[in-house]
C-alpha atoms as a PDB file:
ATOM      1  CA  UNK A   1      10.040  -0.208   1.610  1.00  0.00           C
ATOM      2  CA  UNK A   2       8.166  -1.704  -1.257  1.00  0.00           C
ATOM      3  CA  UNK A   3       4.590  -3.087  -1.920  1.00  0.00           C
ATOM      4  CA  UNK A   4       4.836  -6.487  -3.541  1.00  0.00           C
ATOM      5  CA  UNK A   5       2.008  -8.300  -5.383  1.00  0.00           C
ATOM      6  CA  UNK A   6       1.722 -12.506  -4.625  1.00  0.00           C
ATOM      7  CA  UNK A   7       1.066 -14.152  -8.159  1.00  0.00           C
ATOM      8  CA  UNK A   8       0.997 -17.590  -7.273  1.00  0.00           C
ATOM      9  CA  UNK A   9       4.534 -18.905  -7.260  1.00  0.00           C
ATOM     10  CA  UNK A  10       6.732 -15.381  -6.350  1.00  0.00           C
ATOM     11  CA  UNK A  11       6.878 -12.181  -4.598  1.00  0.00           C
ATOM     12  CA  UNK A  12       7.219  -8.780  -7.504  1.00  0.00           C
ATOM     13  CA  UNK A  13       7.799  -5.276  -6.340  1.00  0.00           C
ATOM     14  CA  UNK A  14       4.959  -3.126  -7.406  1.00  0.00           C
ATOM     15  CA  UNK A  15       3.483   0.490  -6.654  1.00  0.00           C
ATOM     16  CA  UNK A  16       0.411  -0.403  -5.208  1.00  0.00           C
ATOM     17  CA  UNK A  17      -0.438  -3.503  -6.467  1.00  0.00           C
ATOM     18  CA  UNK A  18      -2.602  -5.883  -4.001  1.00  0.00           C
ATOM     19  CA  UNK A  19      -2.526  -9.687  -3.375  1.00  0.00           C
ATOM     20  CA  UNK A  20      -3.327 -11.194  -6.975  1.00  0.00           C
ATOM     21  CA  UNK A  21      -7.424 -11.889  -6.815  1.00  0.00           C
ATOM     22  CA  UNK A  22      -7.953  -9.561  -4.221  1.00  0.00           C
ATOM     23  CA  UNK A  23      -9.578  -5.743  -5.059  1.00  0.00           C
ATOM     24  CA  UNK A  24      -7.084  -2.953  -5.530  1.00  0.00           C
ATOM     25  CA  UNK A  25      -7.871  -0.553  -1.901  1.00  0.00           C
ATOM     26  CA  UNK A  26      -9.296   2.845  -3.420  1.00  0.00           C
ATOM     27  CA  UNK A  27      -6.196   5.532  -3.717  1.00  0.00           C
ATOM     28  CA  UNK A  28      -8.972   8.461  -4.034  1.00  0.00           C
ATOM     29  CA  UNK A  29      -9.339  10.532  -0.879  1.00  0.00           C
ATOM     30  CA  UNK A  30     -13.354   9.287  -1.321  1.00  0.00           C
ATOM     31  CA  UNK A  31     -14.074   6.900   1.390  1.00  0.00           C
ATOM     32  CA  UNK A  32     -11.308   6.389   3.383  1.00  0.00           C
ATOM     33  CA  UNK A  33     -10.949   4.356   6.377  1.00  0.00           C
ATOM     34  CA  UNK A  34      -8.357   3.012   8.821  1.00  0.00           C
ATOM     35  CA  UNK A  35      -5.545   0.551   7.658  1.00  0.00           C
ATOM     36  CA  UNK A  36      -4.628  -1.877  10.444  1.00  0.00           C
ATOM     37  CA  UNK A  37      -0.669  -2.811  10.098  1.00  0.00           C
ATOM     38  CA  UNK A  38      -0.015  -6.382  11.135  1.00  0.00           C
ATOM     39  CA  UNK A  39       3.721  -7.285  12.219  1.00  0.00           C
ATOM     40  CA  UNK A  40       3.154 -10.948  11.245  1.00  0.00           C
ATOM     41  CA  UNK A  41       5.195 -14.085  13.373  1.00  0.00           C
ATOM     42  CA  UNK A  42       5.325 -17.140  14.893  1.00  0.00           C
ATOM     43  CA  UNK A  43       4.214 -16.570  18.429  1.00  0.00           C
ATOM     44  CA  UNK A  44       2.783 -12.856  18.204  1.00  0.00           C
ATOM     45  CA  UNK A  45       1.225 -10.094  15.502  1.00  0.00           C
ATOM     46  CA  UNK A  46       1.741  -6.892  16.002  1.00  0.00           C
ATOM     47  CA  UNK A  47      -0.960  -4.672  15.554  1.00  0.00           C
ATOM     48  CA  UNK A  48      -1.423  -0.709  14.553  1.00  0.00           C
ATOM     49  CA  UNK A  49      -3.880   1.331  13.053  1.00  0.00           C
ATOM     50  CA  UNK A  50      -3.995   4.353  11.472  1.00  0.00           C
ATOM     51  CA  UNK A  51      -6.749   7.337  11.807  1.00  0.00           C
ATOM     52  CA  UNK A  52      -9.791   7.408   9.494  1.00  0.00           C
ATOM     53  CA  UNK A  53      -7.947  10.097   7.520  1.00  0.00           C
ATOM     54  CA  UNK A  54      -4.643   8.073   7.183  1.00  0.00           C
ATOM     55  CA  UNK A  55      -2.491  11.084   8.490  1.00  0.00           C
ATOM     56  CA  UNK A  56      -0.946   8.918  11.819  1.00  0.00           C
ATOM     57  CA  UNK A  57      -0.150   5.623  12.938  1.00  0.00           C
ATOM     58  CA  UNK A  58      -0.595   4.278  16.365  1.00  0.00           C
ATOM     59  CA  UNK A  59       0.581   0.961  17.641  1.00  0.00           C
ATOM     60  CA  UNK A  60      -2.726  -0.788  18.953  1.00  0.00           C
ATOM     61  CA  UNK A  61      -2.282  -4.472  20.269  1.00  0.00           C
ATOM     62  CA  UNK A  62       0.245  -7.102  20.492  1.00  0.00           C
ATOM     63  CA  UNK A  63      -2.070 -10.364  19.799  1.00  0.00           C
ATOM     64  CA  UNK A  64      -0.711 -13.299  21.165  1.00  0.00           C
ATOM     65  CA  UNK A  65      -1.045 -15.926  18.383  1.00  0.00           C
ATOM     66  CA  UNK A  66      -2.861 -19.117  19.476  1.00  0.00           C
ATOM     67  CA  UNK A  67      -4.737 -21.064  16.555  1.00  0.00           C
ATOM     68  CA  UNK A  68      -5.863 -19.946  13.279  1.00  0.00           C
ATOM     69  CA  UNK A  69      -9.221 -20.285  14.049  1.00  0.00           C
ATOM     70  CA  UNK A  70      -9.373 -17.851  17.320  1.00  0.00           C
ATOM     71  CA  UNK A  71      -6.688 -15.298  15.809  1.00  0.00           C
ATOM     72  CA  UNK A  72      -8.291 -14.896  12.808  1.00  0.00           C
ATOM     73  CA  UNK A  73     -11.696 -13.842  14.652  1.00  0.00           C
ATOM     74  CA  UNK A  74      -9.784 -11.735  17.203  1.00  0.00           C
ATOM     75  CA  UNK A  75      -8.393  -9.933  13.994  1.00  0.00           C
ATOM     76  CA  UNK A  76     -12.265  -9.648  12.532  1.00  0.00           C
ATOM     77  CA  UNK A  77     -13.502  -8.502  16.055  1.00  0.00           C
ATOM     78  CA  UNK A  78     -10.517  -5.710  15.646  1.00  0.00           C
ATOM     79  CA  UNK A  79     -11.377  -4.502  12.222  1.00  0.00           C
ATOM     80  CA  UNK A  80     -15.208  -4.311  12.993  1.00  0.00           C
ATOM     81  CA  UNK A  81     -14.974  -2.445  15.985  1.00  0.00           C
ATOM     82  CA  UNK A  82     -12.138   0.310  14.084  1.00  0.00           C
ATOM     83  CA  UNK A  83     -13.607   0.406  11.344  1.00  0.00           C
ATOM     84  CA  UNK A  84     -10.800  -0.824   9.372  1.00  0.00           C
ATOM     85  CA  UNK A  85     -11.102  -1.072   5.158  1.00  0.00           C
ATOM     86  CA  UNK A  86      -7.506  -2.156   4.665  1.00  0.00           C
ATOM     87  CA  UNK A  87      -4.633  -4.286   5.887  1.00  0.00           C
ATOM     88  CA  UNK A  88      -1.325  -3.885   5.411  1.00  0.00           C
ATOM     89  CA  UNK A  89       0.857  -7.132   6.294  1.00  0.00           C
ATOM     90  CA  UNK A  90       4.324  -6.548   6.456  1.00  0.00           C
ATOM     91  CA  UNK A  91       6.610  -9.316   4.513  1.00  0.00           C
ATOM     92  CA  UNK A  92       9.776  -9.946   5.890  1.00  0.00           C
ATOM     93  CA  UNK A  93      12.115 -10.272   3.215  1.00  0.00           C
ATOM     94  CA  UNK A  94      16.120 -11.065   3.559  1.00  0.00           C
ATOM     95  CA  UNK A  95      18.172  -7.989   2.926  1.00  0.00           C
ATOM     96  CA  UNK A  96      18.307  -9.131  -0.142  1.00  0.00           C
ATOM     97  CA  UNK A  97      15.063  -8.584  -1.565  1.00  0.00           C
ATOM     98  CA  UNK A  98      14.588 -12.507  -1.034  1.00  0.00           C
ATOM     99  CA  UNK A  99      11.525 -13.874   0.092  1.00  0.00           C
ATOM    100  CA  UNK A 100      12.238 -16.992   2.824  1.00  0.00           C
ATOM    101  CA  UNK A 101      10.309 -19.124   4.941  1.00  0.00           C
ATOM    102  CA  UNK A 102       8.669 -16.177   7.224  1.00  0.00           C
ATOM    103  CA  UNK A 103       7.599 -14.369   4.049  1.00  0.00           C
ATOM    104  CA  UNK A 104       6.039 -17.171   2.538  1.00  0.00           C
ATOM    105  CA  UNK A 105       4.177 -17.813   6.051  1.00  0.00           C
ATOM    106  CA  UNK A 106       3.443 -13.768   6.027  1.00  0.00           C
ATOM    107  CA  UNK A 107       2.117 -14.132   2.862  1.00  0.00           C
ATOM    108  CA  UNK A 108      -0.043 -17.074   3.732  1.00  0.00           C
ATOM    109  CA  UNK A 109      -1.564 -15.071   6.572  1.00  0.00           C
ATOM    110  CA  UNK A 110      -2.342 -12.024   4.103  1.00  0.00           C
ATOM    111  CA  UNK A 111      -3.860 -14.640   1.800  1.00  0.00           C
ATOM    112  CA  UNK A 112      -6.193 -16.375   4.689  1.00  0.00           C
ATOM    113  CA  UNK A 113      -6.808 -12.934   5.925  1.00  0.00           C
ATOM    114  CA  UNK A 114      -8.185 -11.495   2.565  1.00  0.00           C
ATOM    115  CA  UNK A 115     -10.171 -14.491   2.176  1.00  0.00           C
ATOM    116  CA  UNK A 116     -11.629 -14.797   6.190  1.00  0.00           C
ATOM    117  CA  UNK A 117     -12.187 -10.453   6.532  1.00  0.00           C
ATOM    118  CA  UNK A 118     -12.807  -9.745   2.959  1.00  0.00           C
ATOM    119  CA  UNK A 119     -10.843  -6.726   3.584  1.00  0.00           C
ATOM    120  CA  UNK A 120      -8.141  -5.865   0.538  1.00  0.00           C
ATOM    121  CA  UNK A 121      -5.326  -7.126   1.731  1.00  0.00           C
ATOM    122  CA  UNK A 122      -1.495  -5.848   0.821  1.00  0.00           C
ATOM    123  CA  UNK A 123       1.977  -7.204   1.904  1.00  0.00           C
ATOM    124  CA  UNK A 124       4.551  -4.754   2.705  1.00  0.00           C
ATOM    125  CA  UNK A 125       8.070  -5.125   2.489  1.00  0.00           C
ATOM    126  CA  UNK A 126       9.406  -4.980   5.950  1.00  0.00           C
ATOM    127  CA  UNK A 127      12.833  -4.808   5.827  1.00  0.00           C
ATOM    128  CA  UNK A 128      14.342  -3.179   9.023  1.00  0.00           C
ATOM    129  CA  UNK A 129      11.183  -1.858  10.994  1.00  0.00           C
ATOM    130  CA  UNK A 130      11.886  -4.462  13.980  1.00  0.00           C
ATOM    131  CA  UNK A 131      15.566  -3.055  13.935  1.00  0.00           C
ATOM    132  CA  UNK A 132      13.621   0.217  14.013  1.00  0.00           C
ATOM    133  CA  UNK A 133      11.704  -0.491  16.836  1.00  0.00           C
ATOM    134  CA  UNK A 134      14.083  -1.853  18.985  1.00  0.00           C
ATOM    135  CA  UNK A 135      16.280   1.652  18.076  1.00  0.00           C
ATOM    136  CA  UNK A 136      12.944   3.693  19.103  1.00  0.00           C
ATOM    137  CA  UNK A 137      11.985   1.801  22.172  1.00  0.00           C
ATOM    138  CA  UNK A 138      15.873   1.829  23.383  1.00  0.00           C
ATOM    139  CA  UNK A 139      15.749   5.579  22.941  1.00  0.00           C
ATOM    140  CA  UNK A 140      12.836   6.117  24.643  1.00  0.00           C
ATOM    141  CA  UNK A 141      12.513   7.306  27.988  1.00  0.00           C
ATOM    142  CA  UNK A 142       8.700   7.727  27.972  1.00  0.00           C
ATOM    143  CA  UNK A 143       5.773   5.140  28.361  1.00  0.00           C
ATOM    144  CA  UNK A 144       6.239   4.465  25.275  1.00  0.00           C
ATOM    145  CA  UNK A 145       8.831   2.319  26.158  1.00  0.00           C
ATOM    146  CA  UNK A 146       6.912  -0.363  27.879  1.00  0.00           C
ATOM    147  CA  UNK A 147       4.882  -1.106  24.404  1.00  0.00           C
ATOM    148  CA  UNK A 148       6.135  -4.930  23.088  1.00  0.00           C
ATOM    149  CA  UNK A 149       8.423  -4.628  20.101  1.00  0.00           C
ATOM    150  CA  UNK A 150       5.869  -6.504  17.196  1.00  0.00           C
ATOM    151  CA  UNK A 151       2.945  -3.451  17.693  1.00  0.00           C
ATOM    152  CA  UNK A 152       5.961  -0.503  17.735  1.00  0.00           C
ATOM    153  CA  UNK A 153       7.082  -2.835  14.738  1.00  0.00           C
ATOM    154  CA  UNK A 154       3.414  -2.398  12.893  1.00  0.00           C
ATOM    155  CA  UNK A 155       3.582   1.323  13.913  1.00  0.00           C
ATOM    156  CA  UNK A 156       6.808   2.256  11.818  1.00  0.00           C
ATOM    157  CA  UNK A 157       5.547   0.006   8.997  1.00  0.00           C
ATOM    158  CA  UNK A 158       2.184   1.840   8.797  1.00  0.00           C
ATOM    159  CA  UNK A 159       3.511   4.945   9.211  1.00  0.00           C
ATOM    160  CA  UNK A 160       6.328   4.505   6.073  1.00  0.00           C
ATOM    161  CA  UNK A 161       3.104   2.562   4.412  1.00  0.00           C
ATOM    162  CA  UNK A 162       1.204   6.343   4.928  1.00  0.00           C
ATOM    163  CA  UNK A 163       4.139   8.801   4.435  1.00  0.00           C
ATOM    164  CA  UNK A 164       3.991   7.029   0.326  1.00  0.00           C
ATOM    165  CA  UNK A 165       0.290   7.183   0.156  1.00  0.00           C
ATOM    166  CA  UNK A 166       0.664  10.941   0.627  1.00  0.00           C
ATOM    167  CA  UNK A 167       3.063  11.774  -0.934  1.00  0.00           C
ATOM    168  CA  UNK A 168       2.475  11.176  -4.383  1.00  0.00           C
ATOM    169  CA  UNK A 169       5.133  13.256  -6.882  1.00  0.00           C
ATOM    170  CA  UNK A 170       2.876  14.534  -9.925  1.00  0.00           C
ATOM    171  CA  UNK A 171       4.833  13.302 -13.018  1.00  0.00           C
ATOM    172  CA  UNK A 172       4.212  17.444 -14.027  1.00  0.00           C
ATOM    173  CA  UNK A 173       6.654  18.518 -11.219  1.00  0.00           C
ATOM    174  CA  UNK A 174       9.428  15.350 -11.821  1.00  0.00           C
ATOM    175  CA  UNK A 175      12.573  16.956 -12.016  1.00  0.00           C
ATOM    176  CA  UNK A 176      12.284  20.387 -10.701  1.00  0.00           C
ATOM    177  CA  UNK A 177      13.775  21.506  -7.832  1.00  0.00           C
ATOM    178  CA  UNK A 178      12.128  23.521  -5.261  1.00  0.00           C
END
């Protein structure tokens, strides 16, 4: 899973880099917050949201999608009441690494949403989570089970999203084994 910076006319893998325009999020341990996920798609976002210390990822809503207008101040409403200083929105490229129609639309959505929330805003490659999901909830036997696909979806995305942020290799220790 990659981050991927929008500038303008394509999609480049990047570290960290966030939407083109938009603030880079802070990667000190000063001031963290929450980071909403947001399974993006036609009908339906998947929502989930870390802790204020980024250590865990919990699937929070499934929003059902109705007009730009209303979803984009349920999504405020959400961030205001969590807290929330970052969004991660994951971009569904092909297998391939190509971007096509869906991650143009998801990066549309992480475009309107940067400039709606003023929140930093990053895209996510995607690839697999739903196929994830579907593995996890298939396994499950728990309550966990009844939770729709899209938020289970932003769950594994935000999770992989956290598991890089913390585990940053120090260029010192590159190469050694331990």
């Amino acid at each position: 899973m990659r981050c991927v910076a929008y500038n303008g006319s394509q999609m480049k893998p990047h570290g960290r880099t966030p939407l083109q325009g938009v603030p880079a999020a802070s990667t000190s341990h000063e001031g963290l917050g929450r980071i909403l996920a947001a399974d993006y798609g036609h009908k339906k976002i998947g929502l989930a949201l870390s802790d204020s210390l980024r250590l865990t990822a919990q699937p929070l809503t499934t929003l059902l999608r109705t007009n730009r207008g209303k979803d984009l101040d349920r999504l405020r409403d959400i961030c205001r009441k969590n807290a929330v200083r970052l969004i991660i929105v994951g971009h569904p490229l092909h297998l391939t690494g190509e971007a096509g129609d869906m991650a143009e639309e998801a990066a549309r959505f992480a475009k309107r949403l940067n400039k709606n929330l003023g929140l930093p805003v990053e895209l996510v490659d995607e690839r697999l989570t739903t196929w994830e999901a579907r593995e996890t909830l298939g396994k499950s036997n728990s309550s966990r089970s009844s939770r729709p696909l899209d938020e289970v979806a932003a769950a594994i995305l935000l999770r992989e999203y956290l598991g890089r942020e913390r585990l940053p290799i120090p260029a010192s220790t590159m190469g050694e084994v331990r």
